[in-house]
Protein backbone atom coordinates (compact mmCIF):
# COMPACT_ATOMS: atom_id res chain seq x y z
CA UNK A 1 102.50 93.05 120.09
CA UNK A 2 101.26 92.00 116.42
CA UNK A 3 98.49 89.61 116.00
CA UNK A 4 96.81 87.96 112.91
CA UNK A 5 92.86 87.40 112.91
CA UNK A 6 91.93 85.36 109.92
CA UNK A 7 88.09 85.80 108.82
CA UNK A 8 86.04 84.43 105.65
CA UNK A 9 86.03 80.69 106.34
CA UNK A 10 82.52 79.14 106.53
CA UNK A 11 80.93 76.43 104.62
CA UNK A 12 80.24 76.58 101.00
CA UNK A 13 78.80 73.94 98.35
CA UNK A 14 81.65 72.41 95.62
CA UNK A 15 82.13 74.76 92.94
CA UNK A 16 81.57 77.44 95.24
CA UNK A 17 84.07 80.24 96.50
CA UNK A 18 85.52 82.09 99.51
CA UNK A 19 87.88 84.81 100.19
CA UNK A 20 89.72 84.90 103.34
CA UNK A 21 91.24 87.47 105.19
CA UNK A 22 93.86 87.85 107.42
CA UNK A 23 94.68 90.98 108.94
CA UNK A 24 97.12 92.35 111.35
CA UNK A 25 96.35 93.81 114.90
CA UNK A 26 97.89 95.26 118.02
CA UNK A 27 100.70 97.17 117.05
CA UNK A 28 100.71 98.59 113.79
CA UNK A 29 103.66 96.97 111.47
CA UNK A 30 103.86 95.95 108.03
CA UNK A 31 104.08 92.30 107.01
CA UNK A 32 106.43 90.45 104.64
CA UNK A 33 106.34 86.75 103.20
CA UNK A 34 103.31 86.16 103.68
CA UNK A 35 101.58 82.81 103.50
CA UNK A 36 98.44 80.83 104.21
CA UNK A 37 98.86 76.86 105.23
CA UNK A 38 95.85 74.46 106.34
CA UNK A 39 95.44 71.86 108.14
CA UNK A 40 93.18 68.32 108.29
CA UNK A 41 93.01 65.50 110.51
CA UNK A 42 95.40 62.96 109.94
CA UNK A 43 97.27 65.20 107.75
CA UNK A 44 100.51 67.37 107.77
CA UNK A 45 99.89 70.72 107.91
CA UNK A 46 99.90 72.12 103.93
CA UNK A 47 101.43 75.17 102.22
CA UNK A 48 99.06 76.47 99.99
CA UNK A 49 100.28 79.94 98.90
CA UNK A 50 103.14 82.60 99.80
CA UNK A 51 103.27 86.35 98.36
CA UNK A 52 106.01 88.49 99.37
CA UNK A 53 106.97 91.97 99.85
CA UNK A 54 108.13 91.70 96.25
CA UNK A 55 104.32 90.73 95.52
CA UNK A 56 106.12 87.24 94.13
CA UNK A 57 103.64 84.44 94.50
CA UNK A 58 103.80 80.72 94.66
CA UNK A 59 101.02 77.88 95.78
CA UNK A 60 100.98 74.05 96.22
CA UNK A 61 100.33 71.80 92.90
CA UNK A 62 96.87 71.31 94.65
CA UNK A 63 95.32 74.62 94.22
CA UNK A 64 97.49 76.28 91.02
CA UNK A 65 94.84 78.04 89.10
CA UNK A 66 92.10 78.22 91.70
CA UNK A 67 93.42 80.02 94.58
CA UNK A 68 94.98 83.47 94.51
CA UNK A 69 96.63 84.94 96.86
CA UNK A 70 97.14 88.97 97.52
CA UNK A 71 98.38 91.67 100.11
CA UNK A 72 96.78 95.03 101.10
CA UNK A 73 98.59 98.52 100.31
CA UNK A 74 99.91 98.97 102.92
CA UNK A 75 100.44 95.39 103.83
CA UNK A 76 99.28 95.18 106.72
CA UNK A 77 96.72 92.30 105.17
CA UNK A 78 96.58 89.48 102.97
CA UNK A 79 93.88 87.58 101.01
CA UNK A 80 92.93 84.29 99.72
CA UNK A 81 90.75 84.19 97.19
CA UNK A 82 90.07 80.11 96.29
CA UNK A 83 87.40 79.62 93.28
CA UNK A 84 86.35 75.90 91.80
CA UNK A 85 86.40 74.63 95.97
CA UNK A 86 85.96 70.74 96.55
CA UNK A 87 85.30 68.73 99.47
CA UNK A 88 89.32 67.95 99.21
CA UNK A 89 89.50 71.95 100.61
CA UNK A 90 87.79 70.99 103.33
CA UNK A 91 90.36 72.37 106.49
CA UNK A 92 91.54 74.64 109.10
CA UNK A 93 93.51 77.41 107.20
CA UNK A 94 95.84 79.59 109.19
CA UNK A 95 97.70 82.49 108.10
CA UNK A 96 101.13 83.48 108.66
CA UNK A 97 103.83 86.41 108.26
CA UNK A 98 106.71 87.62 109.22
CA UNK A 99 107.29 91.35 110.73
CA UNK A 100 109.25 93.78 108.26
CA UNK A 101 111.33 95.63 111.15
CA UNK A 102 112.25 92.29 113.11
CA UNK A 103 111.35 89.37 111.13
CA UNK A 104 109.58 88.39 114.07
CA UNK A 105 106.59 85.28 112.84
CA UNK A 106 103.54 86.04 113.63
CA UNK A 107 100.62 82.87 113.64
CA UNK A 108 96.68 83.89 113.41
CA UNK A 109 93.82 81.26 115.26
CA UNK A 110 92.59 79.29 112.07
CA UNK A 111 89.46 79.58 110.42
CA UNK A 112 87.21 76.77 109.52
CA UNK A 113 86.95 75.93 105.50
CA UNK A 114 84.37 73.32 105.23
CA UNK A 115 83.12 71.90 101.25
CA UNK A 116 80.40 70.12 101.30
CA UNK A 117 77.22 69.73 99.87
């Protein structure tokens, strides 16, 4: 069975940056569209960037030009890098893949991105 553990959240001042991780466990198996969504109270949960197998990437209007997103080789990970953060980051950001064999989705825990100064 596949897992995803997310790591790099924390808190950081506005204008600050953080990289994310989110790497697969268990059972060995390479990922494909990839993406990483967050979530706020009283909000709907947020795309903010996909990359595919391809390497293709798109993101939400919100974070074009800040945030860039990127796999491992072999991709069996995938990064978020987000630059320029402001208190409107602030949120619980979960990765997300699907399995290359069987398309199976796979979910990680969340990881706490908090802006503030």
């Amino acid at each position: 069975q596949v897992h995803l553990v997310e790591s790099g959240g924390g808190l950081v001042q506005p204008g600050g940056s953080l990289k994310l991780s989110c790497a697969a466990s268990g059972t060995i198996s390479l990922l494909k569209n990839m993406d990483w969504y967050r979530r706020t109270p009283g909000k709907e949960r947020e795309l903010v960037a996909t990359i595919t197998a391809r390497g293709a990437t798109t993101y939400a209007d919100s974070v074009k030009g800040r945030f860039t997103v990127s796999n491992a080789n072999p991709r069996t990970a995938f990064y978020l890098q987000m630059n320029n953060l402001g208190p409107e980051d602030t949120a619980v950001y979960y990765c997300h893949a699907q399995l290359l064999i069987t398309s199976d989705h796979v979910w990680g825990r969340g990881t706490q991105v908090t802006v503030s100064s």
